[in-house]
N, C-alpha and C. Protein backbone atom coordinates (compact mmCIF):
# COMPACT_ATOMS: atom_id res chain seq x y z
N UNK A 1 79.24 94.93 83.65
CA UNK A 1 79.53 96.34 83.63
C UNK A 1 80.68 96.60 82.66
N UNK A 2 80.46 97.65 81.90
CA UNK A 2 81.38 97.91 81.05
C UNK A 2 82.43 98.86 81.32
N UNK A 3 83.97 99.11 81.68
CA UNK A 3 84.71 99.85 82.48
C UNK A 3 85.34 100.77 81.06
N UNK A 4 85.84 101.91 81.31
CA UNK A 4 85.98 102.92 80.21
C UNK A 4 87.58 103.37 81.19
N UNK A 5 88.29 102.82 81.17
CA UNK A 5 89.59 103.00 81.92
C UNK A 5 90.33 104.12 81.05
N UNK A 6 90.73 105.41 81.26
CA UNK A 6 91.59 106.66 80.87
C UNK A 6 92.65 106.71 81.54
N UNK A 7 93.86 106.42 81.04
CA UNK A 7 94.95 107.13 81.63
C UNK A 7 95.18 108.72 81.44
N UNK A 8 95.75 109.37 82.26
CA UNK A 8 95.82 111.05 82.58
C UNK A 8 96.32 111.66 81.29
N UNK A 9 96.53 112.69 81.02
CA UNK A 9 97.16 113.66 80.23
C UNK A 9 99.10 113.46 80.63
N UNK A 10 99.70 113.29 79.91
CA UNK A 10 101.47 113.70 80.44
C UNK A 10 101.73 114.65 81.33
N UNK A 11 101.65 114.33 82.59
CA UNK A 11 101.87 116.01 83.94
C UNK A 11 103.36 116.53 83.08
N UNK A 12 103.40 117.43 84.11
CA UNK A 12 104.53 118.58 83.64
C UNK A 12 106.04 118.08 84.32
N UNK A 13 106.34 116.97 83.81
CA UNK A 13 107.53 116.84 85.18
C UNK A 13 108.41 116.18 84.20
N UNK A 14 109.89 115.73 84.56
CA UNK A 14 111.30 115.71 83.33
C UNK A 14 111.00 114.51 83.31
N UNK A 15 111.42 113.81 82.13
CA UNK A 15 111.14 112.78 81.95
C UNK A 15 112.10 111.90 83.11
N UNK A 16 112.30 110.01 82.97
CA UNK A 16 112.94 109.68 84.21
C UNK A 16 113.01 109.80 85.63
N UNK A 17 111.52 110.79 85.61
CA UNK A 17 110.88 111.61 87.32
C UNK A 17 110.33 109.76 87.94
N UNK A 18 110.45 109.51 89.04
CA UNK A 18 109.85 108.70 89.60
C UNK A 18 108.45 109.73 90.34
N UNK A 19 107.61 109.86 89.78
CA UNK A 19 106.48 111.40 90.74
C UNK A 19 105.55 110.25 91.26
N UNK A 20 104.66 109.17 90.64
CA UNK A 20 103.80 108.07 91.79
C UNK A 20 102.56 108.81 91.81
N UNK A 21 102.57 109.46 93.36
CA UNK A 21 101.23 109.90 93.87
C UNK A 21 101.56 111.68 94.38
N UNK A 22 102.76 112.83 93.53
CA UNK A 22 102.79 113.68 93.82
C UNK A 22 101.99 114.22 92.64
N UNK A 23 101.21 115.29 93.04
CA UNK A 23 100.29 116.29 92.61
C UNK A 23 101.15 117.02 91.38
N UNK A 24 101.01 116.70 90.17
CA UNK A 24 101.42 117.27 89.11
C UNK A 24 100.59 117.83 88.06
N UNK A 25 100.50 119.30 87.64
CA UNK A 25 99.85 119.43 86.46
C UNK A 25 100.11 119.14 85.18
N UNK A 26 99.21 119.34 84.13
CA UNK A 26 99.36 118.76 83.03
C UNK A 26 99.62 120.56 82.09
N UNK A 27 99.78 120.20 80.77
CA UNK A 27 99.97 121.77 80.54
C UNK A 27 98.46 121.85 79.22
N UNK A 28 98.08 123.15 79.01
CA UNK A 28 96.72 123.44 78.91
C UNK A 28 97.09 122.58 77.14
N UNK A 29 97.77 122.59 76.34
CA UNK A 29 97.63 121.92 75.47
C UNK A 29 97.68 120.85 75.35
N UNK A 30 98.39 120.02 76.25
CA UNK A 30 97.90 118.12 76.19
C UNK A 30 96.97 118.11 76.49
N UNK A 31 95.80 118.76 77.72
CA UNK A 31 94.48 118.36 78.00
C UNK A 31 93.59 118.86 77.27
N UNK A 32 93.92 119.76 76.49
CA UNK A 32 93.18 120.03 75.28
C UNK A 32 93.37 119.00 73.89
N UNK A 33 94.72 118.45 73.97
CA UNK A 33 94.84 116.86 72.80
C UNK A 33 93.36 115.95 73.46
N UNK A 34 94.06 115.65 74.78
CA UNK A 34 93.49 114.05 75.30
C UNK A 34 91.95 114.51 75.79
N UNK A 35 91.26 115.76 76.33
CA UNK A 35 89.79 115.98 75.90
C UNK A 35 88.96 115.63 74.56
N UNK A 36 89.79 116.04 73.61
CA UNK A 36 89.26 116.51 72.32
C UNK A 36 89.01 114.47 71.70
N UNK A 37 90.57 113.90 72.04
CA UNK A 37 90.90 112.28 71.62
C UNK A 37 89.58 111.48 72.21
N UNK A 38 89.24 111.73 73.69
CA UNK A 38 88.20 110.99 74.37
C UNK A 38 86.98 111.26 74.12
N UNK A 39 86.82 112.54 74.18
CA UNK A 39 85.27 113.36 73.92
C UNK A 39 84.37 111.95 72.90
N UNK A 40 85.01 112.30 71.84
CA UNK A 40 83.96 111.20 70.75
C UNK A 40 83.96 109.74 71.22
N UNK A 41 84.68 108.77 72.04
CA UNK A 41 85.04 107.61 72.32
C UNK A 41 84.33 107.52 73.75
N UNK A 42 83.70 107.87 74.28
CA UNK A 42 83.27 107.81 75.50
C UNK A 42 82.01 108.15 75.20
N UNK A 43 80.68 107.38 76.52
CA UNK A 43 79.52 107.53 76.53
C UNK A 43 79.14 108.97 77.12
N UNK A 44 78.21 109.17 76.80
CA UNK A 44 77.50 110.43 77.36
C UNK A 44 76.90 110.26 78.57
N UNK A 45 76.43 110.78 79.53
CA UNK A 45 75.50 110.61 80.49
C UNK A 45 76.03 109.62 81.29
N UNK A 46 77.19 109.14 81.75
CA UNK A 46 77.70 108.12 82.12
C UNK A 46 78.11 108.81 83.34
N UNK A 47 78.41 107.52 85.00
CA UNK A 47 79.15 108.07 85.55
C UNK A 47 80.38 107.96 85.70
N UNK A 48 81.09 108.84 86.23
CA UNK A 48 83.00 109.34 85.80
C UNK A 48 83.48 109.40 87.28
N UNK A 49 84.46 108.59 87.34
CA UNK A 49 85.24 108.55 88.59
C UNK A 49 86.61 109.02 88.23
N UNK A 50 86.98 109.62 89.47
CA UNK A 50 88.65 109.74 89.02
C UNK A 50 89.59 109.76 90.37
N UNK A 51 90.42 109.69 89.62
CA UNK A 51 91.66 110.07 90.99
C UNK A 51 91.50 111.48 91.79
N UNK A 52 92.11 111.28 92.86
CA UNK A 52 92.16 113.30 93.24
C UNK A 52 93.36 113.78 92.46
N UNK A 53 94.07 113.27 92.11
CA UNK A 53 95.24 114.35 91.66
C UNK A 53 94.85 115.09 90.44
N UNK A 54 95.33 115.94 90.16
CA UNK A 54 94.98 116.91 89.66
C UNK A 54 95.15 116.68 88.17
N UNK A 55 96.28 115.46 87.86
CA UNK A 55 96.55 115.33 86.24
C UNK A 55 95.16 114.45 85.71
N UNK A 56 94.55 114.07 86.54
CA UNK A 56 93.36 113.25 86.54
C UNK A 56 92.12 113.75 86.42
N UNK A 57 92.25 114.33 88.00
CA UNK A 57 90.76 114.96 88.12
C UNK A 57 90.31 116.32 87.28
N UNK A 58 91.54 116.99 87.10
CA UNK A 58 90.84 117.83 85.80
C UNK A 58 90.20 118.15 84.63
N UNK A 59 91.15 116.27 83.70
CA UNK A 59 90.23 115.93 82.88
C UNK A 59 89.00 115.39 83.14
N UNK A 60 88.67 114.48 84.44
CA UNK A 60 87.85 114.21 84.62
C UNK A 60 86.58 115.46 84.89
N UNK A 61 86.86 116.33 85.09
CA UNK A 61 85.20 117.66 85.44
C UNK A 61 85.77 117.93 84.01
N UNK A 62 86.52 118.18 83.49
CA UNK A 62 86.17 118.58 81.63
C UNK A 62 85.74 117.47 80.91
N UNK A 63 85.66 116.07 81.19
CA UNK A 63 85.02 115.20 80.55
C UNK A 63 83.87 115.25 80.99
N UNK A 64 83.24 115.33 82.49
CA UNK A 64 82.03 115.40 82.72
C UNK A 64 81.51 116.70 82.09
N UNK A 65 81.61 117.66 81.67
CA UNK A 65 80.71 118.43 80.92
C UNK A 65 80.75 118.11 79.88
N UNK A 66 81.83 117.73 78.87
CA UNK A 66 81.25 117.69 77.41
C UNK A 66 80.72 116.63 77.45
N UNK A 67 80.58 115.79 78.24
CA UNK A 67 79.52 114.57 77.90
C UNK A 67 78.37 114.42 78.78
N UNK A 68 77.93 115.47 79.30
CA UNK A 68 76.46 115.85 80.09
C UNK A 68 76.48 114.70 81.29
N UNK A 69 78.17 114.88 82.20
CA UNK A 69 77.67 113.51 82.87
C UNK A 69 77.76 114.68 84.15
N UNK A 70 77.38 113.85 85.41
CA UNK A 70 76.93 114.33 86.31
C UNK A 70 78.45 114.50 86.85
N UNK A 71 79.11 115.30 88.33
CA UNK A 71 80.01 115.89 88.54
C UNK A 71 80.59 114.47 88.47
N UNK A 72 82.30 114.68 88.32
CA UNK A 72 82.59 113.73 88.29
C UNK A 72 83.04 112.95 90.30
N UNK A 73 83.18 111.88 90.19
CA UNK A 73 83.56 111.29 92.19
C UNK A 73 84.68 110.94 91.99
N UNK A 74 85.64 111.67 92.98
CA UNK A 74 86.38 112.12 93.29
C UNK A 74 87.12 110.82 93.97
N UNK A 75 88.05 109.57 93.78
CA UNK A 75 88.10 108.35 94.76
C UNK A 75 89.85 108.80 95.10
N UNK A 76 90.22 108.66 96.56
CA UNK A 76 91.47 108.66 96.44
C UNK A 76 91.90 107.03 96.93
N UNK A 77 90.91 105.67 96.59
CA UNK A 77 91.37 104.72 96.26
C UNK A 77 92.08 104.69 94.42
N UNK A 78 91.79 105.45 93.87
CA UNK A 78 92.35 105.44 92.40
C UNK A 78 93.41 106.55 92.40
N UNK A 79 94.15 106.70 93.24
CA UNK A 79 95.68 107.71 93.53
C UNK A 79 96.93 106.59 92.78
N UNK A 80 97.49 106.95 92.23
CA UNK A 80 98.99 106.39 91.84
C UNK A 80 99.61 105.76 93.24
N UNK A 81 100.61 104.87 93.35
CA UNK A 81 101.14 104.56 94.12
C UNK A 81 102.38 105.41 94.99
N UNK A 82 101.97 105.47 96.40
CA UNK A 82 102.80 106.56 96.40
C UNK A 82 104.65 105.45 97.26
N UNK A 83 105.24 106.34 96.76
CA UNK A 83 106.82 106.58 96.32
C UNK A 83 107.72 106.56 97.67
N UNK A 84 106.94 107.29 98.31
CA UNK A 84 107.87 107.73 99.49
C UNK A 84 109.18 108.31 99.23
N UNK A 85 110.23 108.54 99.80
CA UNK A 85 111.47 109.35 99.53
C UNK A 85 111.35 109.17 98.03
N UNK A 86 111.51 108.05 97.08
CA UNK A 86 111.52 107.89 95.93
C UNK A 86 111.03 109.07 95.09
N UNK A 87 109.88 109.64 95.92
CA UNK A 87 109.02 110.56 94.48
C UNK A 87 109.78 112.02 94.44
N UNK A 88 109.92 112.40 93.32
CA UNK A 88 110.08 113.30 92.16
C UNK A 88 111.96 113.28 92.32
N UNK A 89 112.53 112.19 92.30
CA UNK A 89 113.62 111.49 92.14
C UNK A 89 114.30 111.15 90.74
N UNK A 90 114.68 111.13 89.94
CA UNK A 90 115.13 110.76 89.15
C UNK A 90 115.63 109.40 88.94
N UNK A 91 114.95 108.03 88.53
CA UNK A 91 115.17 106.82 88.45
C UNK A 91 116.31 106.18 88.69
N UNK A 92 117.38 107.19 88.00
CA UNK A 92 118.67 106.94 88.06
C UNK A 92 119.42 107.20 89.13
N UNK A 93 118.61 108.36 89.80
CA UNK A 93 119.57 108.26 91.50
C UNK A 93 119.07 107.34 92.27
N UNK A 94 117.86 106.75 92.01
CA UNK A 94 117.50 105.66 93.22
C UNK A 94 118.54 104.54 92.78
N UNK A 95 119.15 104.42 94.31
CA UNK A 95 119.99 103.40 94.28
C UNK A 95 119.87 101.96 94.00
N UNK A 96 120.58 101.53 92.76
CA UNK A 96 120.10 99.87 92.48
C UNK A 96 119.90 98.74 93.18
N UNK A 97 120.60 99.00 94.18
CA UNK A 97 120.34 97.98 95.69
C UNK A 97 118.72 97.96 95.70
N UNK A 98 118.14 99.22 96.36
CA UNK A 98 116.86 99.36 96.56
C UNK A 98 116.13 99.09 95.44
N UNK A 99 115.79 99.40 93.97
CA UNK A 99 115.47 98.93 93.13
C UNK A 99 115.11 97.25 92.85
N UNK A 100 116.66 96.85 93.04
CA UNK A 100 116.80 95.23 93.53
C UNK A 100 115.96 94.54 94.07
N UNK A 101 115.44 95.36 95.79
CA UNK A 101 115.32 94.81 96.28
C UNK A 101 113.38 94.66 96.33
N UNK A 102 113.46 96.04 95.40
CA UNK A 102 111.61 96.20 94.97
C UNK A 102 111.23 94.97 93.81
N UNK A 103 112.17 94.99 93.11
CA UNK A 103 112.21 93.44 92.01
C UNK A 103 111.96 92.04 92.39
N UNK A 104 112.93 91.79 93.92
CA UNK A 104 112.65 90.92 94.39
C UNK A 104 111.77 90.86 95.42
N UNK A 105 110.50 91.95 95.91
CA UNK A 105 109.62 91.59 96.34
C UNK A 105 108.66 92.56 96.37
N UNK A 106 107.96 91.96 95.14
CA UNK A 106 107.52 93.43 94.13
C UNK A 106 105.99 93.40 95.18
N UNK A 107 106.00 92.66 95.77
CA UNK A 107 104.39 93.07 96.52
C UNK A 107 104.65 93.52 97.50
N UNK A 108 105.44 93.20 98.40
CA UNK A 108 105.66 94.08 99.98
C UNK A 108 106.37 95.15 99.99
N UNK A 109 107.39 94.75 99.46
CA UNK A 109 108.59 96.44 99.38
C UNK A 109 107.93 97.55 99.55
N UNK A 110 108.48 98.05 100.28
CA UNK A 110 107.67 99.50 100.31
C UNK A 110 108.90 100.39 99.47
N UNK A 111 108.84 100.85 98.23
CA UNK A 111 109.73 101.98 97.45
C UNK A 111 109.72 102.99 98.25
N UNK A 112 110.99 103.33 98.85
CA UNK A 112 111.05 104.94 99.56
C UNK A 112 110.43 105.01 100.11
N UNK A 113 109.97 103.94 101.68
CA UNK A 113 109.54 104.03 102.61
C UNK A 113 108.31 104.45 102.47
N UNK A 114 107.16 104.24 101.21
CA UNK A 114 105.95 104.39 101.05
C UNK A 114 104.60 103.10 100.71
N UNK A 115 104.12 103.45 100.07
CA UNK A 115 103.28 102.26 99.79
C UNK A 115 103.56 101.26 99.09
N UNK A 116 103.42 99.73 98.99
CA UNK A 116 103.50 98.80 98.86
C UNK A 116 102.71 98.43 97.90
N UNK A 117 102.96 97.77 96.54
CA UNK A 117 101.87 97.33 95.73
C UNK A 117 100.76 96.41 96.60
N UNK A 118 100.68 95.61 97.12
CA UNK A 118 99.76 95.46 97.79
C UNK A 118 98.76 95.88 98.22
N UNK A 119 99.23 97.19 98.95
CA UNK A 119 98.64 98.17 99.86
C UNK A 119 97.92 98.78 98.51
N UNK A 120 98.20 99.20 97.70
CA UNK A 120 97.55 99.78 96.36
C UNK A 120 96.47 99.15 95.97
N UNK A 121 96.94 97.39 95.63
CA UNK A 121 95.82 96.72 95.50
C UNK A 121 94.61 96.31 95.83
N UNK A 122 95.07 96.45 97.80
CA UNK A 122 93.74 96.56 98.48
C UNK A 122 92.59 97.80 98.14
N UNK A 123 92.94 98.87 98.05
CA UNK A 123 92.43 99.91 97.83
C UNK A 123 91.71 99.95 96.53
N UNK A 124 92.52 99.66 95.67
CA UNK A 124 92.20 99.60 94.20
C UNK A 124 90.91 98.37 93.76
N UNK A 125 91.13 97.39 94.37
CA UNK A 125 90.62 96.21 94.52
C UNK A 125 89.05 96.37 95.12
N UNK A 126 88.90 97.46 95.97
CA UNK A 126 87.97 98.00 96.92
C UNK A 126 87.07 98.75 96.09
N UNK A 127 87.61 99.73 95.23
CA UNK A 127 87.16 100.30 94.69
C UNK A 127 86.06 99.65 93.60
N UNK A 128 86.81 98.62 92.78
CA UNK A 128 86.27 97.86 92.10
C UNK A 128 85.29 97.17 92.79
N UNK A 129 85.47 96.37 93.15
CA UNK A 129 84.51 95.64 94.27
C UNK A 129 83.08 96.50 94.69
N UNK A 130 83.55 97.95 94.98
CA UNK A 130 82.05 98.88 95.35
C UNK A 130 81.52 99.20 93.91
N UNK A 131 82.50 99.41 92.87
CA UNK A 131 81.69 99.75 91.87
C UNK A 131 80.66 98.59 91.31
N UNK A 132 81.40 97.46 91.37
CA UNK A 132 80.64 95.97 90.65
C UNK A 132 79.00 96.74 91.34
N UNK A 133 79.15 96.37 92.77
CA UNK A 133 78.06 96.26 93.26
C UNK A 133 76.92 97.63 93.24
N UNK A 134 77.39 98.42 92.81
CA UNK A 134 76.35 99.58 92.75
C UNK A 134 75.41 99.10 91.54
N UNK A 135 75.93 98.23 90.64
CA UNK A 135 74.57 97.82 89.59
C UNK A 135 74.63 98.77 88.37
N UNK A 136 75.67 99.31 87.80
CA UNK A 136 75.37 100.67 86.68
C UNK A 136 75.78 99.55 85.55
N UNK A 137 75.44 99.69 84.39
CA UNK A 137 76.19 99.38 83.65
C UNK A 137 77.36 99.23 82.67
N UNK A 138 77.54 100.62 83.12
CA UNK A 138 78.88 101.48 82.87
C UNK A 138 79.57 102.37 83.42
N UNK A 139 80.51 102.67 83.55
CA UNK A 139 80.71 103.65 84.27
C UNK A 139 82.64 104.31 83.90
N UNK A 140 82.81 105.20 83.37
CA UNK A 140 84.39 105.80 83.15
C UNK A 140 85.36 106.12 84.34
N UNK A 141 86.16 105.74 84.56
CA UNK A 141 87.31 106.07 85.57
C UNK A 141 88.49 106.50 84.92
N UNK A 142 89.11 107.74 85.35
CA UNK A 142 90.20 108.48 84.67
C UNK A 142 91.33 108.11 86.03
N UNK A 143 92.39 107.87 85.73
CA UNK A 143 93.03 107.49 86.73
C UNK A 143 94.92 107.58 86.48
N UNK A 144 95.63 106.55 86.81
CA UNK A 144 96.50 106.22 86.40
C UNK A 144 97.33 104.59 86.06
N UNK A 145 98.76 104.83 85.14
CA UNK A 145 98.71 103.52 84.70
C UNK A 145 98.92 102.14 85.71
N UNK A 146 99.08 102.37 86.76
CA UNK A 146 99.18 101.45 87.71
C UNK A 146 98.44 100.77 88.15
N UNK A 147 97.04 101.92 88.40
CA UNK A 147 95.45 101.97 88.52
C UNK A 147 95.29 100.50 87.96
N UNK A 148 94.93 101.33 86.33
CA UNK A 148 94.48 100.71 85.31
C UNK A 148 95.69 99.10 85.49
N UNK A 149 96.54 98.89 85.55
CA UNK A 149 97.03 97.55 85.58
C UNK A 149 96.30 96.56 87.02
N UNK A 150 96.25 97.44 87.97
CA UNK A 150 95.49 96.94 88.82
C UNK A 150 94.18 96.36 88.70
N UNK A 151 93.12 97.24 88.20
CA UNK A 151 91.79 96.96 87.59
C UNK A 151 91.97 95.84 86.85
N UNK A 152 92.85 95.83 85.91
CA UNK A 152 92.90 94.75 85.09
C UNK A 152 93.06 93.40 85.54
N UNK A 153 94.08 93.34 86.75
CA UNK A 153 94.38 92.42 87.79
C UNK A 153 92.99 91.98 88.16
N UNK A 154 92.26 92.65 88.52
CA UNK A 154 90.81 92.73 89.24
C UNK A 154 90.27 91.14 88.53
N UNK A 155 90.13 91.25 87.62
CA UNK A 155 89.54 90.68 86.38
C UNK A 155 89.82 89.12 86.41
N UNK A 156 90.94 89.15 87.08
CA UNK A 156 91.26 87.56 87.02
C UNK A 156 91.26 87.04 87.77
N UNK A 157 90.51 87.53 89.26
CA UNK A 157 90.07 86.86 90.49
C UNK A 157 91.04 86.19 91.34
N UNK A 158 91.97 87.27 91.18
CA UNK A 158 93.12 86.22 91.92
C UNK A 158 93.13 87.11 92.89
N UNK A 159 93.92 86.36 94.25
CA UNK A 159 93.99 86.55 95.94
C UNK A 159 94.79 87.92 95.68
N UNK A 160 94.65 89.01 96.58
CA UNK A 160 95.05 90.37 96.41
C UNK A 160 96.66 90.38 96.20
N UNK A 161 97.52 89.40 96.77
CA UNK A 161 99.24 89.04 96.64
C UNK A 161 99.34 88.73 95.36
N UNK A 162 98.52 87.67 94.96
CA UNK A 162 98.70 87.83 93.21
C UNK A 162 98.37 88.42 92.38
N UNK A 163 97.31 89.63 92.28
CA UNK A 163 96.92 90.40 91.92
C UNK A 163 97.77 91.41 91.59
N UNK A 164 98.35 91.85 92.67
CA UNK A 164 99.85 92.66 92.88
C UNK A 164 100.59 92.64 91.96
N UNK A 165 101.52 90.92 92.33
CA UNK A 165 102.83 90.49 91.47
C UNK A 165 102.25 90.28 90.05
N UNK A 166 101.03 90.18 90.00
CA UNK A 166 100.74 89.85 88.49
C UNK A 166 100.46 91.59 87.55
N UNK A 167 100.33 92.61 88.02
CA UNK A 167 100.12 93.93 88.05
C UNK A 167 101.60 94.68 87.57
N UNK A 168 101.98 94.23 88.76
CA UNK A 168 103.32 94.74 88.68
C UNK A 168 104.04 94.15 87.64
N UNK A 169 104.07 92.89 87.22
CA UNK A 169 105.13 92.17 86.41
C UNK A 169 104.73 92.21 85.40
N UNK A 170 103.50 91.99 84.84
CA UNK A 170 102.78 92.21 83.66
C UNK A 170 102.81 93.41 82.46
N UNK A 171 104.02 93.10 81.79
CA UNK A 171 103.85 94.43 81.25
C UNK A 171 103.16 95.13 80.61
N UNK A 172 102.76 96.14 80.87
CA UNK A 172 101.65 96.89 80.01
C UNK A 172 102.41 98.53 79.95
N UNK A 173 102.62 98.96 78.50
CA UNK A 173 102.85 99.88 77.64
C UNK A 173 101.57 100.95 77.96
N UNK A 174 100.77 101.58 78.42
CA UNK A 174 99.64 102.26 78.83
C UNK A 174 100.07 103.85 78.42
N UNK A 175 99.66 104.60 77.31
CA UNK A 175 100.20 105.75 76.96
C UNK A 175 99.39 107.16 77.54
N UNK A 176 99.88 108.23 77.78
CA UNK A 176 98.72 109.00 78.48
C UNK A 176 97.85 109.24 77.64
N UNK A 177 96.77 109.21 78.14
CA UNK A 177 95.65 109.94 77.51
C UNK A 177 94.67 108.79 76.69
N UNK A 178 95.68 107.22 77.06
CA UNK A 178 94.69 105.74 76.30
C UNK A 178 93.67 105.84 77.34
N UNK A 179 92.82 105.23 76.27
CA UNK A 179 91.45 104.56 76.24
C UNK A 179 91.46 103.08 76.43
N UNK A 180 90.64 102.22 77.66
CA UNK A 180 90.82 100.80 77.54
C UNK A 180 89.55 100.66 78.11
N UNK A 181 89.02 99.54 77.32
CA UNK A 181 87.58 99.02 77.73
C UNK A 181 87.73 97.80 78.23
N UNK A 182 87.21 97.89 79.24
CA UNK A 182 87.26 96.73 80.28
C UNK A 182 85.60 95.83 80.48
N UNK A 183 85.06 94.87 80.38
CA UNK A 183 83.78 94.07 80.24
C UNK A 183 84.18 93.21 81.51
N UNK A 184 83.36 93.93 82.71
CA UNK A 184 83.48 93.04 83.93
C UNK A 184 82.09 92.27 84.11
């Protein structure tokens, strides 16, 4: 199966925002950039999954029409990781202790008393796993960059704990509105 991985449009929020899994819009001229960037680079008639949030799922029903695909499915296994107290925080007020202590145990920590890379991975991991098996040969997911590092994780068959730390640590540069083709 061939994976068509989209990161979102830039939501509307200050830069240095820790936001995760809060509901942010995008503003009508970046999703008019990153429509217009994908439109030609993406299959037609394909099916399109996305996140629920809104910086996601919007492009996702404007990608499903210009490319005659059917509505797009809606997964809230492909949600950003959520933050807990952390989200819409400013990086710099989260205290470096706690930071610290997400560094040193980048798979369980729960950031701001929320979800756990782990906990992401199961989900994320799930997702993948149902898509393998539906049999398509392609299929686009608009999502986010965490997502997409996760998926990628997917790929190397490792136990869901390493999947995680390898996700998390792995750096990947993922810009809004990239395109990544994935051959599972």
């Amino acid at each position: 199966m061939r994976l068509y991985l989209v990161r979102h449009p830039k939501p509307l929020v200050a830069a240095d925002t820790c936001y995760g899994c809060t509901d942010l819009t995008v503003s009508a001229e970046e999703h008019a950039r990153v429509l217009a960037s994908l439109t030609p680079n993406l299959p037609e008639q394909t099916s399109l999954f996305c996140s629920p949030l809104q910086r996601c799922a919007v492009l996702a029903d404007s990608l499903a029409e210009a490319l005659d695909c059917a509505p797009a499915i809606h997964d809230a296994r492909l949600a950003e990781m959520y933050f807990g107290d952390w989200e819409m925080r400013a990086w710099s007020d989260i205290p470096r202790i706690e930071i610290d202590a997400w560094a040193n145990d980048i798979a369980q920590f729960r950031p701001g008393g929320g979800e756990n890379v782990l906990q992401m991975a199961q989900r994320v991991s799930a997702f993948h796993d149902d898509l393998l098996r539906c049999g398509q040969d392609r299929a686009i997911v608009i999502c986010h960059a965490g997502t997409m590092r996760l998926l990628l994780a997917c790929q190397r068959g490792l136990p869901l704990a390493e999947m995680a730390r390898y996700a998390a640590r792995t750096p990947h540069k993922i810009a809004y509105g990239e395109l990544m083709i994935l051959d599972c």
